[in-house]
N, C-alpha and C. Protein backbone atom coordinates (compact mmCIF):
# COMPACT_ATOMS: atom_id res chain seq x y z
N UNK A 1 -1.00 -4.84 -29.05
CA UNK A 1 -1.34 -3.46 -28.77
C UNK A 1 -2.85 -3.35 -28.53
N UNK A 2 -3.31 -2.73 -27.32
CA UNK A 2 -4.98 -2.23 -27.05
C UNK A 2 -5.07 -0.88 -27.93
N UNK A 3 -5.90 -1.17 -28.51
CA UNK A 3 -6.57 -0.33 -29.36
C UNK A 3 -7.90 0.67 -28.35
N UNK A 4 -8.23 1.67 -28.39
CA UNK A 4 -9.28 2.33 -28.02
C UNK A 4 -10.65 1.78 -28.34
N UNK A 5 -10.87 1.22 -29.33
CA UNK A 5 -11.70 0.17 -29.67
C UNK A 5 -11.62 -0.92 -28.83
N UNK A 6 -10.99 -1.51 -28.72
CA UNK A 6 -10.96 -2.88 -27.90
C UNK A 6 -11.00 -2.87 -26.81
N UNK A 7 -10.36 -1.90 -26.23
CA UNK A 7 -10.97 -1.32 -24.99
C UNK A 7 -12.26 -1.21 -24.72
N UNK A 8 -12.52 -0.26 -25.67
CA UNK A 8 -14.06 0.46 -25.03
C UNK A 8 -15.14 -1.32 -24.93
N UNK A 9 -15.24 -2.36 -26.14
CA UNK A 9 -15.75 -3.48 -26.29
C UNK A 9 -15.32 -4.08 -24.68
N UNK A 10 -14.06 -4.02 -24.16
CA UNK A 10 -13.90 -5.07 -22.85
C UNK A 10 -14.74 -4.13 -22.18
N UNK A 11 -14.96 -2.93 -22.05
CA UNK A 11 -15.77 -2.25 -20.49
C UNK A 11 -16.91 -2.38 -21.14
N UNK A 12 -17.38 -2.26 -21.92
CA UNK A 12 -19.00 -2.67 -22.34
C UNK A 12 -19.28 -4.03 -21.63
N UNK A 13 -18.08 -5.17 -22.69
CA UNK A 13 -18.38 -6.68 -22.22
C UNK A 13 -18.55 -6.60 -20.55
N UNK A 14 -17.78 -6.07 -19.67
CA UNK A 14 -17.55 -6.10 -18.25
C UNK A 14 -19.21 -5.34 -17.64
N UNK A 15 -19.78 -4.47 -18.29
CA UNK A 15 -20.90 -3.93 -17.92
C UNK A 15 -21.62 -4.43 -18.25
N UNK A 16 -22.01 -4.79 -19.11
CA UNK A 16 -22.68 -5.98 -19.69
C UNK A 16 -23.11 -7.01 -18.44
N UNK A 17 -21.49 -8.05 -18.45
CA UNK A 17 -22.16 -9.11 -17.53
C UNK A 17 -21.97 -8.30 -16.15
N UNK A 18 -21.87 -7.46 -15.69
CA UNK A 18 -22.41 -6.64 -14.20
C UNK A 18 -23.29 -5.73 -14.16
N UNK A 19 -24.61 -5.96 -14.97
CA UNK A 19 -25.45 -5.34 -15.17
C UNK A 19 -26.31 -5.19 -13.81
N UNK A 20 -25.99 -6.20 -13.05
CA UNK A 20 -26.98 -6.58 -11.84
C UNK A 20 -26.64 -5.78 -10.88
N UNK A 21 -25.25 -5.39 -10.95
CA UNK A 21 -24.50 -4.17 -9.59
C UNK A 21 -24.91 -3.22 -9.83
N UNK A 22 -25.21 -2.87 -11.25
CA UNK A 22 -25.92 -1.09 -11.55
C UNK A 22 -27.02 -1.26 -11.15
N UNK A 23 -27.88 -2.70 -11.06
CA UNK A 23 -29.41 -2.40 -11.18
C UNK A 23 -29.45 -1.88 -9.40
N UNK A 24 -28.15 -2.58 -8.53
CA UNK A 24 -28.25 -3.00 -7.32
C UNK A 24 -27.69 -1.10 -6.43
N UNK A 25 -26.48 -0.64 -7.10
CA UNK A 25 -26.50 0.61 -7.00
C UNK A 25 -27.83 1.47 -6.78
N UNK A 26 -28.32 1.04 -8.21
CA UNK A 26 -29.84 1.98 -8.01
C UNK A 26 -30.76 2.11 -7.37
N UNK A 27 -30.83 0.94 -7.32
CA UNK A 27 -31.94 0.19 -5.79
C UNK A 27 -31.97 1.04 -4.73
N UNK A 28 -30.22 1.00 -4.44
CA UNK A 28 -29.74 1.29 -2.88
C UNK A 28 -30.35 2.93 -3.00
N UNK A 29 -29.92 3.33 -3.88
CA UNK A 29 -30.22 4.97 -4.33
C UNK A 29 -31.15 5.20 -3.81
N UNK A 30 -32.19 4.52 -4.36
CA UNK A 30 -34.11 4.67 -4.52
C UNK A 30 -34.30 4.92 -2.92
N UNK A 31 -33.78 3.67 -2.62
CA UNK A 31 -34.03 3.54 -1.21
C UNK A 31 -33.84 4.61 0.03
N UNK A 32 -32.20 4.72 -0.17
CA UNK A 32 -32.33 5.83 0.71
C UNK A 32 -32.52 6.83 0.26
N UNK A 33 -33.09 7.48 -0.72
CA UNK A 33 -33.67 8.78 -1.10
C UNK A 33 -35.46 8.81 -0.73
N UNK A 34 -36.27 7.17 -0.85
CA UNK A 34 -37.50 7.35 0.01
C UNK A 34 -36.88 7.78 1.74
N UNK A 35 -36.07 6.85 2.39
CA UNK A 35 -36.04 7.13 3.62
C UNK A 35 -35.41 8.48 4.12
N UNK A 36 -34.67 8.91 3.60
CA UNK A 36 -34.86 10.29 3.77
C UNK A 36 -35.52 11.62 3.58
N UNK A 37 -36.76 11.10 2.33
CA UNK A 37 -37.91 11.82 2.35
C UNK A 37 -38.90 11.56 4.30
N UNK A 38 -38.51 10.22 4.13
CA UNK A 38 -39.74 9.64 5.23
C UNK A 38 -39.06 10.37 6.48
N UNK A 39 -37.65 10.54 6.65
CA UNK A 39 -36.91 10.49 8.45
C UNK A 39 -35.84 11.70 8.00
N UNK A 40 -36.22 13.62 7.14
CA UNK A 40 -35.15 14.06 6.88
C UNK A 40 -34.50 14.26 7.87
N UNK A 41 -35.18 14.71 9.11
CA UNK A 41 -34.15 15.49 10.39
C UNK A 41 -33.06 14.09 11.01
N UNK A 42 -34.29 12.51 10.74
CA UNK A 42 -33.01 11.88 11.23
C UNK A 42 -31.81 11.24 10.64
N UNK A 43 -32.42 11.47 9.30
CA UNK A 43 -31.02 11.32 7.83
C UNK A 43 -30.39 12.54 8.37
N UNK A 44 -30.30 13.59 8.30
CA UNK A 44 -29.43 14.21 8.66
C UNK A 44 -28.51 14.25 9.82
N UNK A 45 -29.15 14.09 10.88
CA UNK A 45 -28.37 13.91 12.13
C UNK A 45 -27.03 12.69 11.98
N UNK A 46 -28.06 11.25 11.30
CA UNK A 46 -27.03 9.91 11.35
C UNK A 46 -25.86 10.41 10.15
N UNK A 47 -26.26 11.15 9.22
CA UNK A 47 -25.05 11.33 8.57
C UNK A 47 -24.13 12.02 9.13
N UNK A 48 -24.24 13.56 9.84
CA UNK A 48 -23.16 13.96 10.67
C UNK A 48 -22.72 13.14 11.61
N UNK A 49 -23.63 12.10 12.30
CA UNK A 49 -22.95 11.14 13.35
C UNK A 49 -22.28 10.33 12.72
N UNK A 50 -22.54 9.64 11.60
CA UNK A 50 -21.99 8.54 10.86
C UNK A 50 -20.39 9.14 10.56
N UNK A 51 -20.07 10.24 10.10
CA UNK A 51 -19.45 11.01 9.51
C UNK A 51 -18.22 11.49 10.41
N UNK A 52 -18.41 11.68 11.61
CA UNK A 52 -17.95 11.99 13.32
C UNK A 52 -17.24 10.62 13.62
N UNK A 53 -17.80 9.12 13.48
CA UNK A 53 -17.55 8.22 13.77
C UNK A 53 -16.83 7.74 13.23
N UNK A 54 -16.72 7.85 11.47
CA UNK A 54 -16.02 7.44 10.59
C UNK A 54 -14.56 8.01 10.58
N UNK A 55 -15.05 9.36 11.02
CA UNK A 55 -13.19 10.23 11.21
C UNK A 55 -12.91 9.69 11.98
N UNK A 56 -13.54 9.93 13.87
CA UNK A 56 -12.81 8.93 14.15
C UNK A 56 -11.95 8.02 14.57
N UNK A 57 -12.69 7.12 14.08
CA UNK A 57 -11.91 5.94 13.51
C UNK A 57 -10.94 5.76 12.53
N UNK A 58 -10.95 6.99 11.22
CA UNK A 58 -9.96 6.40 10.67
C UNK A 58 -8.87 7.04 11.10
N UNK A 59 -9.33 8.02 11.75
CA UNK A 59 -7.78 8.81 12.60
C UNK A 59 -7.25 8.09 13.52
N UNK A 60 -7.66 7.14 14.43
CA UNK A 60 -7.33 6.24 15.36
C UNK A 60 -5.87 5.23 14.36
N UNK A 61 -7.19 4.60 13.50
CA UNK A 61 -6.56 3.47 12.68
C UNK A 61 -5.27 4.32 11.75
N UNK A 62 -5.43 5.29 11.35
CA UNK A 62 -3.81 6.09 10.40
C UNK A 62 -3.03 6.40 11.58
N UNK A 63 -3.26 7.09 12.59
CA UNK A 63 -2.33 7.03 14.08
C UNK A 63 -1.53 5.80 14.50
N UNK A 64 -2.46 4.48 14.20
CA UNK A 64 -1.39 3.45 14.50
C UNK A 64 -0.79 3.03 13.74
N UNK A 65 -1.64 3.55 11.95
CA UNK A 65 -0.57 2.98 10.95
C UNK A 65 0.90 4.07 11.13
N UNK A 66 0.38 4.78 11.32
CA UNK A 66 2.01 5.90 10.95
C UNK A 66 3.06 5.07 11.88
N UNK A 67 2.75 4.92 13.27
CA UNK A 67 3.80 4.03 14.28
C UNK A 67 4.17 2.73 13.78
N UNK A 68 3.33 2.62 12.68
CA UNK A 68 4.19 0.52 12.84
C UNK A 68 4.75 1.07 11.38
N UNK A 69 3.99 1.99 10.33
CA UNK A 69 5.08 2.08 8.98
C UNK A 69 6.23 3.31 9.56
N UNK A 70 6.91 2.99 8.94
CA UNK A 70 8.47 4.34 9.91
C UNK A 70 8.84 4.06 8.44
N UNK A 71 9.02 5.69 8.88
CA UNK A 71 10.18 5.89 7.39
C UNK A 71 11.79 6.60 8.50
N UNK A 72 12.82 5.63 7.94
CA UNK A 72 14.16 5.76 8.52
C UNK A 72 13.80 5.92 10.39
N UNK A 73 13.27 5.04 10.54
CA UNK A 73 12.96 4.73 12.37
C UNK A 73 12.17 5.71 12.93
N UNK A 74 11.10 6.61 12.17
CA UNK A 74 10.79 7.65 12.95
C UNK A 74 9.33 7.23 12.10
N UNK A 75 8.20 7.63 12.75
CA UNK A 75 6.88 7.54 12.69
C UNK A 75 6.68 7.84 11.24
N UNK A 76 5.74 7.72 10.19
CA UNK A 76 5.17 7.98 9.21
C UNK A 76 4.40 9.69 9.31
N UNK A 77 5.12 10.25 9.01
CA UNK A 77 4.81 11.76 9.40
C UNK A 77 3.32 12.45 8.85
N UNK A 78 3.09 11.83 7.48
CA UNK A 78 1.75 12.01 6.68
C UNK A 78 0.61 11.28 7.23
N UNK A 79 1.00 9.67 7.75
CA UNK A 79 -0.26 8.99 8.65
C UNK A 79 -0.50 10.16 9.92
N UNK A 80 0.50 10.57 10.76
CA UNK A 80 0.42 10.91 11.40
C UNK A 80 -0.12 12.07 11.80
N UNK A 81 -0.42 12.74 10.62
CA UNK A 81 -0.80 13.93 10.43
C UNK A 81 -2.62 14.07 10.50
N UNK A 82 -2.22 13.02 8.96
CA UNK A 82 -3.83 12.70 8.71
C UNK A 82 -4.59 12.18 10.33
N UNK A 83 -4.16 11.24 10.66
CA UNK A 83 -4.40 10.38 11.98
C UNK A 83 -4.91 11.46 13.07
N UNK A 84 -3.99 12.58 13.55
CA UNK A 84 -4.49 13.89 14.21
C UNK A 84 -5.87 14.16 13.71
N UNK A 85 -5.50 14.58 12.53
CA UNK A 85 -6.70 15.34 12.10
C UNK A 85 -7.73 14.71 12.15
N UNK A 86 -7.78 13.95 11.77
CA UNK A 86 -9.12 13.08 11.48
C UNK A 86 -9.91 12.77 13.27
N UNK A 87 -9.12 12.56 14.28
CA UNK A 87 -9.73 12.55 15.61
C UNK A 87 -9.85 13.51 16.46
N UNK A 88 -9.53 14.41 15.97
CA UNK A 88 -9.73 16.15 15.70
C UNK A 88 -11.03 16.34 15.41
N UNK A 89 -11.21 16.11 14.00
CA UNK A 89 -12.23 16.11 13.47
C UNK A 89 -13.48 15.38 13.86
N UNK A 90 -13.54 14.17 14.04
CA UNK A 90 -14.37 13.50 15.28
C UNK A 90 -14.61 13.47 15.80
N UNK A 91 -13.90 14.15 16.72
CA UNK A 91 -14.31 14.84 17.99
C UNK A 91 -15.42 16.27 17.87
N UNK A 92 -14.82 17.00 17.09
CA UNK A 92 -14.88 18.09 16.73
C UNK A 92 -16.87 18.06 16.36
N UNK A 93 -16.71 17.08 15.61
CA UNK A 93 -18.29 16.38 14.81
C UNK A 93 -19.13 16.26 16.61
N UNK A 94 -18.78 15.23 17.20
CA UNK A 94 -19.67 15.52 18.50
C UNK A 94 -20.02 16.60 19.38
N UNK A 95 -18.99 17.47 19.37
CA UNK A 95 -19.62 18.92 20.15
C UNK A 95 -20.02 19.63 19.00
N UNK A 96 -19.57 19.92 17.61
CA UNK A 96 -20.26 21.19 17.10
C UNK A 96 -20.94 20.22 15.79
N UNK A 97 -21.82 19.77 15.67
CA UNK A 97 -22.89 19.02 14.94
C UNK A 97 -22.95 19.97 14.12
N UNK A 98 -23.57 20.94 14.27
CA UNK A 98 -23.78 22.25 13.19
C UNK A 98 -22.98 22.35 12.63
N UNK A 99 -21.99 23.00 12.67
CA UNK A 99 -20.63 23.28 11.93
C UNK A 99 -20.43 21.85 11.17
N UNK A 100 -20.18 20.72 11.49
CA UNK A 100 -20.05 19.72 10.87
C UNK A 100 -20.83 19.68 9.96
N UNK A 101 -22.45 19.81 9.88
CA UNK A 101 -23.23 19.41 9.32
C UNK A 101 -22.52 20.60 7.61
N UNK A 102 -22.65 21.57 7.80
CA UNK A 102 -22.05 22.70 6.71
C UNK A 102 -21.22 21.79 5.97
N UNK A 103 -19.78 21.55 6.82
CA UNK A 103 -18.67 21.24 6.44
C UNK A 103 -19.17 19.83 5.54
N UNK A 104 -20.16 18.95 6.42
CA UNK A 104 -20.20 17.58 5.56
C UNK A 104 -21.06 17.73 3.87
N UNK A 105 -21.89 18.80 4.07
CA UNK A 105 -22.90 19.47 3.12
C UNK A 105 -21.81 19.92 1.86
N UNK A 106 -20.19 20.66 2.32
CA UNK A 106 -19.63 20.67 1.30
C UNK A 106 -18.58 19.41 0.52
N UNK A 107 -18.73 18.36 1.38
CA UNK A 107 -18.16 17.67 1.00
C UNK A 107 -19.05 16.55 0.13
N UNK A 108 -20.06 16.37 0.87
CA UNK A 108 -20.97 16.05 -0.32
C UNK A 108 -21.62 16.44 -1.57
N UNK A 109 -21.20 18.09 -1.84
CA UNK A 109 -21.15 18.73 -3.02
C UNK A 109 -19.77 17.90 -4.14
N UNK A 110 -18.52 18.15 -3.29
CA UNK A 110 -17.49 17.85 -3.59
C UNK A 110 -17.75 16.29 -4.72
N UNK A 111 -17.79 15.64 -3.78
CA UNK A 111 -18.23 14.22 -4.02
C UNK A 111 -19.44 14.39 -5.27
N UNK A 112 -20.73 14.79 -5.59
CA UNK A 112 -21.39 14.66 -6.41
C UNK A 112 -20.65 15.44 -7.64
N UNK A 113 -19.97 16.54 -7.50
CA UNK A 113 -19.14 16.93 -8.41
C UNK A 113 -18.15 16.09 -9.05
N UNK A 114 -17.50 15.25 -8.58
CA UNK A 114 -16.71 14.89 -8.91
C UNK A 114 -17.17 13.25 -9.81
N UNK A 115 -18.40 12.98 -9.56
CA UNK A 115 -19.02 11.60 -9.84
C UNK A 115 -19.75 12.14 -10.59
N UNK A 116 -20.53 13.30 -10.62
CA UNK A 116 -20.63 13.63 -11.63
C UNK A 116 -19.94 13.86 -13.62
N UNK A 117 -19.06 14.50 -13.07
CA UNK A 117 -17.35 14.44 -14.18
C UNK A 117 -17.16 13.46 -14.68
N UNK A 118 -17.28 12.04 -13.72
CA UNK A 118 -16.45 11.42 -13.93
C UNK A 118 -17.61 10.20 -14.94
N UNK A 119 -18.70 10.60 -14.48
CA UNK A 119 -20.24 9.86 -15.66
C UNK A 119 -20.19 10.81 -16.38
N UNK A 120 -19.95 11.49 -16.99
CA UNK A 120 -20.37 12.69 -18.17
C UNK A 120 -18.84 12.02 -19.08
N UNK A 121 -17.60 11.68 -18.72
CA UNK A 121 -16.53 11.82 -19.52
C UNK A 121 -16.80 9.85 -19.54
N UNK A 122 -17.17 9.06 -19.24
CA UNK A 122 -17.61 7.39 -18.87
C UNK A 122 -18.47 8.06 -20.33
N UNK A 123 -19.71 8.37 -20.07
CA UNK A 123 -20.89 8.77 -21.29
C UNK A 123 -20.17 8.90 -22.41
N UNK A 124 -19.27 9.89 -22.65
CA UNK A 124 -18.49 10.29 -23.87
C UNK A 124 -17.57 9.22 -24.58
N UNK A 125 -16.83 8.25 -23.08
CA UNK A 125 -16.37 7.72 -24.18
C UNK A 125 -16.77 6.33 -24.57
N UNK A 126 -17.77 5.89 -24.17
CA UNK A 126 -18.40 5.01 -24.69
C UNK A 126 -19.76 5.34 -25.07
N UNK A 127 -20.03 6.45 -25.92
CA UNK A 127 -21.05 6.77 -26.54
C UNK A 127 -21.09 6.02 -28.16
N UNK A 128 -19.80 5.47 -28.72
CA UNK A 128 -20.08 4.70 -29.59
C UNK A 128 -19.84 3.09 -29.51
N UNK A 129 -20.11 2.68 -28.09
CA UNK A 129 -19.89 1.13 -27.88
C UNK A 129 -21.30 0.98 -27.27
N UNK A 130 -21.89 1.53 -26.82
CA UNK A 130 -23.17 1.56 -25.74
C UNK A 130 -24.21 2.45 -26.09
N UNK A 131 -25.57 1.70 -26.47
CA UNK A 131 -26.54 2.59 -27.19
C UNK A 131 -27.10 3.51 -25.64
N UNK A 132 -28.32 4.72 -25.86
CA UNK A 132 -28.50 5.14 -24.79
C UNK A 132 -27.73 5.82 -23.32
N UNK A 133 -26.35 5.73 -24.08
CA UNK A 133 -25.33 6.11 -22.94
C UNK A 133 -25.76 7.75 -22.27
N UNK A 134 -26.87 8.00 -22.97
CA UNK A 134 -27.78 10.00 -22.60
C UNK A 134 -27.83 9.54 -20.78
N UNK A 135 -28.58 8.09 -20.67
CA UNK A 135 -28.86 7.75 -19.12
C UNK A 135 -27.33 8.27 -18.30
N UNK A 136 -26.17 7.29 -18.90
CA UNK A 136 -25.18 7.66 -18.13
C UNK A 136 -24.77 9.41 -18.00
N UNK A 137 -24.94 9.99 -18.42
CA UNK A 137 -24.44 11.11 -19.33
C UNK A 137 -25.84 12.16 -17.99
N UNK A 138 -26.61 11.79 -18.57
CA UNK A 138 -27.68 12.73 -17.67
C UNK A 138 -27.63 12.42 -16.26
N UNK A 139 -27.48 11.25 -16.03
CA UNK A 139 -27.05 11.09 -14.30
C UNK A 139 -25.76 11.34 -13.62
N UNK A 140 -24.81 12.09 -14.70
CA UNK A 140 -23.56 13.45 -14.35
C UNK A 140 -24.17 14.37 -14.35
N UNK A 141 -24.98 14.80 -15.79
CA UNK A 141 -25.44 16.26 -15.34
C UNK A 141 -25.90 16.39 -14.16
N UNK A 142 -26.67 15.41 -13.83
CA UNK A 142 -27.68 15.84 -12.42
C UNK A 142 -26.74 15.77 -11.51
N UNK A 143 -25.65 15.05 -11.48
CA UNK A 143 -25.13 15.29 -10.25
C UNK A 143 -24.09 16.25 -10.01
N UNK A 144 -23.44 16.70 -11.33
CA UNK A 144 -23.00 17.93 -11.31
C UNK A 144 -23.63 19.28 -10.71
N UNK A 145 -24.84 19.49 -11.30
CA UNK A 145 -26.13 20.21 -10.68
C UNK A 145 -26.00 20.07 -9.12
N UNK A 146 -26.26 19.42 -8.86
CA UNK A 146 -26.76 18.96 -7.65
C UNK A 146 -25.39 19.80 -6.77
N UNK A 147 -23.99 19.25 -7.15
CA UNK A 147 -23.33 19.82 -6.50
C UNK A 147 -22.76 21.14 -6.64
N UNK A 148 -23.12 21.85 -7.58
CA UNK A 148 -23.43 22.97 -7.72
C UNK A 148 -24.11 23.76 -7.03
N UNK A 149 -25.23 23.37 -6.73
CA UNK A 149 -26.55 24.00 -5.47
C UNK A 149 -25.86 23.92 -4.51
N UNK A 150 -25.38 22.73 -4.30
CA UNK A 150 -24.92 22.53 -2.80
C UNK A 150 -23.90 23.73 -2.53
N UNK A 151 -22.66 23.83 -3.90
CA UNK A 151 -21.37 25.07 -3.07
C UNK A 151 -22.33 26.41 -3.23
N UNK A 152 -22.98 26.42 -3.98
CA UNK A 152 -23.87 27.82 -3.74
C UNK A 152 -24.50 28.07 -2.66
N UNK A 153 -25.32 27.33 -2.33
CA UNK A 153 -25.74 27.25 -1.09
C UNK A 153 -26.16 26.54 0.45
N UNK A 154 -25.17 26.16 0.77
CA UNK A 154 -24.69 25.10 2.04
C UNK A 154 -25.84 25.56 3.24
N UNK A 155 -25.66 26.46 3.53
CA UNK A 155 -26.37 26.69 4.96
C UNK A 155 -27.76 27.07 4.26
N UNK A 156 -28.35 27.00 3.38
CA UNK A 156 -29.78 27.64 2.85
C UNK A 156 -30.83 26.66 4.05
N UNK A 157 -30.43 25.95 4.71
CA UNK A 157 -31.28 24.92 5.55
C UNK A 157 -31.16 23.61 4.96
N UNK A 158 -30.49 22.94 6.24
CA UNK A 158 -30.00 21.29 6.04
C UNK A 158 -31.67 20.62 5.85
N UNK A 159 -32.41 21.12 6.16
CA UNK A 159 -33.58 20.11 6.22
C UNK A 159 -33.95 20.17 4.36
N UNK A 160 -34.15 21.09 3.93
CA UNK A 160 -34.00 21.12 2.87
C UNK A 160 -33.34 20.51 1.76
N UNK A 161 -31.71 20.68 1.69
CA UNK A 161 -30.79 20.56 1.66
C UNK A 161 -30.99 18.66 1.54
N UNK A 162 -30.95 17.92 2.72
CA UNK A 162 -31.82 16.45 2.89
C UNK A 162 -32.99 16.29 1.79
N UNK A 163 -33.87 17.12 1.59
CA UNK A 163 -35.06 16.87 0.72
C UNK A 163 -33.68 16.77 -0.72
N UNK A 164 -33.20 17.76 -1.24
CA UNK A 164 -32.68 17.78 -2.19
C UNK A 164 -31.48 16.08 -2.53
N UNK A 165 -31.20 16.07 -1.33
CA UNK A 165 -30.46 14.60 -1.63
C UNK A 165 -30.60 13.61 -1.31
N UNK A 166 -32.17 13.57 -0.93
CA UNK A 166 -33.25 12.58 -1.42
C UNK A 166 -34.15 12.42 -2.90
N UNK A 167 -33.90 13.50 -3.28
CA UNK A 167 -34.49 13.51 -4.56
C UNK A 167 -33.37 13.30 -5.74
N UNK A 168 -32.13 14.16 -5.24
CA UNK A 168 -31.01 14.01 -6.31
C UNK A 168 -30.92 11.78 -6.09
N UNK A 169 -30.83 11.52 -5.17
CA UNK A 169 -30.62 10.09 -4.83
C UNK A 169 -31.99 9.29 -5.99
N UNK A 170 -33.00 9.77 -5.88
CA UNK A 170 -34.10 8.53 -6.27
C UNK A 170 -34.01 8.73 -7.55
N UNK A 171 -33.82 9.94 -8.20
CA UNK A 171 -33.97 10.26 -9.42
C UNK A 171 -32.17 9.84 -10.17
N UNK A 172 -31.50 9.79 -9.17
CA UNK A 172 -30.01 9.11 -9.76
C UNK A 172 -29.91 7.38 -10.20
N UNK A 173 -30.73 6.78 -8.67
CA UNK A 173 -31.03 5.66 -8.72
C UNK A 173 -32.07 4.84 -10.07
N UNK A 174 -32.81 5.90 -10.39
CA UNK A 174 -33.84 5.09 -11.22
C UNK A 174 -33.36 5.22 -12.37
N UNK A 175 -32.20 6.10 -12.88
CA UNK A 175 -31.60 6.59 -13.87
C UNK A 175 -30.16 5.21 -13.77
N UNK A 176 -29.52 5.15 -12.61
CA UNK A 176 -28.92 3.63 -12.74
C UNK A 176 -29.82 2.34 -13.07
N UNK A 177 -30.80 2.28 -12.61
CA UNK A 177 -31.64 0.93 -12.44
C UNK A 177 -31.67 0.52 -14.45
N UNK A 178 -32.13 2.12 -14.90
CA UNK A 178 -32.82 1.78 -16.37
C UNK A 178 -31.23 1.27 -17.40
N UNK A 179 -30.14 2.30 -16.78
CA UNK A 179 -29.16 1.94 -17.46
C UNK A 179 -28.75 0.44 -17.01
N UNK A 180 -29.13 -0.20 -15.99
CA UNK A 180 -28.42 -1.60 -15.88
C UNK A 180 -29.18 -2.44 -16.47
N UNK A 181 -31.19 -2.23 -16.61
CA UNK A 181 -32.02 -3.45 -17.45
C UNK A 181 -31.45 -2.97 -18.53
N UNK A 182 -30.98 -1.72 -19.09
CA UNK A 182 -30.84 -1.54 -20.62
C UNK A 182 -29.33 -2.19 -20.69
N UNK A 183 -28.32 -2.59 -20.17
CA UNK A 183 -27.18 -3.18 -20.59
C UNK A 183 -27.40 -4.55 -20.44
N UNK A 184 -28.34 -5.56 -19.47
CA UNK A 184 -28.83 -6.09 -20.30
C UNK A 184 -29.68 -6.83 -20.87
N UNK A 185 -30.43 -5.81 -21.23
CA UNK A 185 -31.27 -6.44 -22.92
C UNK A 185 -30.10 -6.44 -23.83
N UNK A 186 -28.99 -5.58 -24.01
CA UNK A 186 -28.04 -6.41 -24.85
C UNK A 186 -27.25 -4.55 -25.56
């Protein structure tokens, strides 16, 4: 039988020896939160393009999955759906950039919300296997925050908006970096 104890000891042990992916997470953080201080208008643009490209594609790629998976000889009706939409949406991203840009602004709320949650309840429950777990714990709050601003206010100006998730980024990152030298020193 796993005990809650023995548990929490294997994800410590596991963080522990992958201390180097948190330091490497953070890094990445740091990084693109300087370069989007340095290039906001063109961080913003490549993310709605990136974002345009990524739909898509994966609407292309779920379009052909729905045709080769068949449920009872007839197309995969949910790939198929998604698959629309998504090259819909891709499309959609190259003529109205603006509108996209909103739409991607709430989904990147979405997303920090939810990674947020999900480090604040990580913090809690290994607050008695892992000293300092406040790092993990405060780099939810912030990103809870963060996506908070964002559903409050989406259109307040993307250039802005970029400053803010360049800063939510460097200040997330350096907050991973300390939690990965601190897992391990031990």
């Amino acid at each position: 039988m796993v005990t809650s104890e023995s548990l929490q000891d294997g994800i410590l042990r596991d963080l522990k020896r992958n201390w180097g992916w948190i330091v490497a997470r953070g890094v990445v953080a740091v990084l693109f939160g300087v370069l989007a201080f340095i290039w906001p208008a063109v961080t913003l643009t490549v993310l709605v393009l990136l974002w345009g490209a990524y739909a898509l594609a994966d609407g292309v790629l779920a379009l052909l999955a729905a045709f080769r998976v068949r449920d009872h000889g007839k197309p995969f009706w949910a790939l198929l759906i998604v698959g629309v939409l998504g090259i819909i949406a891709g499309i959609l991203t190259f003529f109205w950039p603006g509108m996209t840009t909103l739409v991607l602004l709430v989904f990147i709320a979405a997303w920090a919300l939810a990674m947020g949650v999900s480090q604040i309840a990580a913090a809690i429950r290994l607050r008695k296997a892992i000293q300092n777990e406040w790092l993990l714990a405060l780099s939810g709050v912030l990103s809870v925050i963060f996506g908070v601003l964002m559903l409050w206010s989406p259109g307040a100006g993307a250039l802005a908006v970029v400053w803010v998730i360049a800063s939510y980024a460097i200040v997330f990152g350096i907050l991973l970096i300390a939690l990965g030298f601190r897992l391990k020193r031990g």
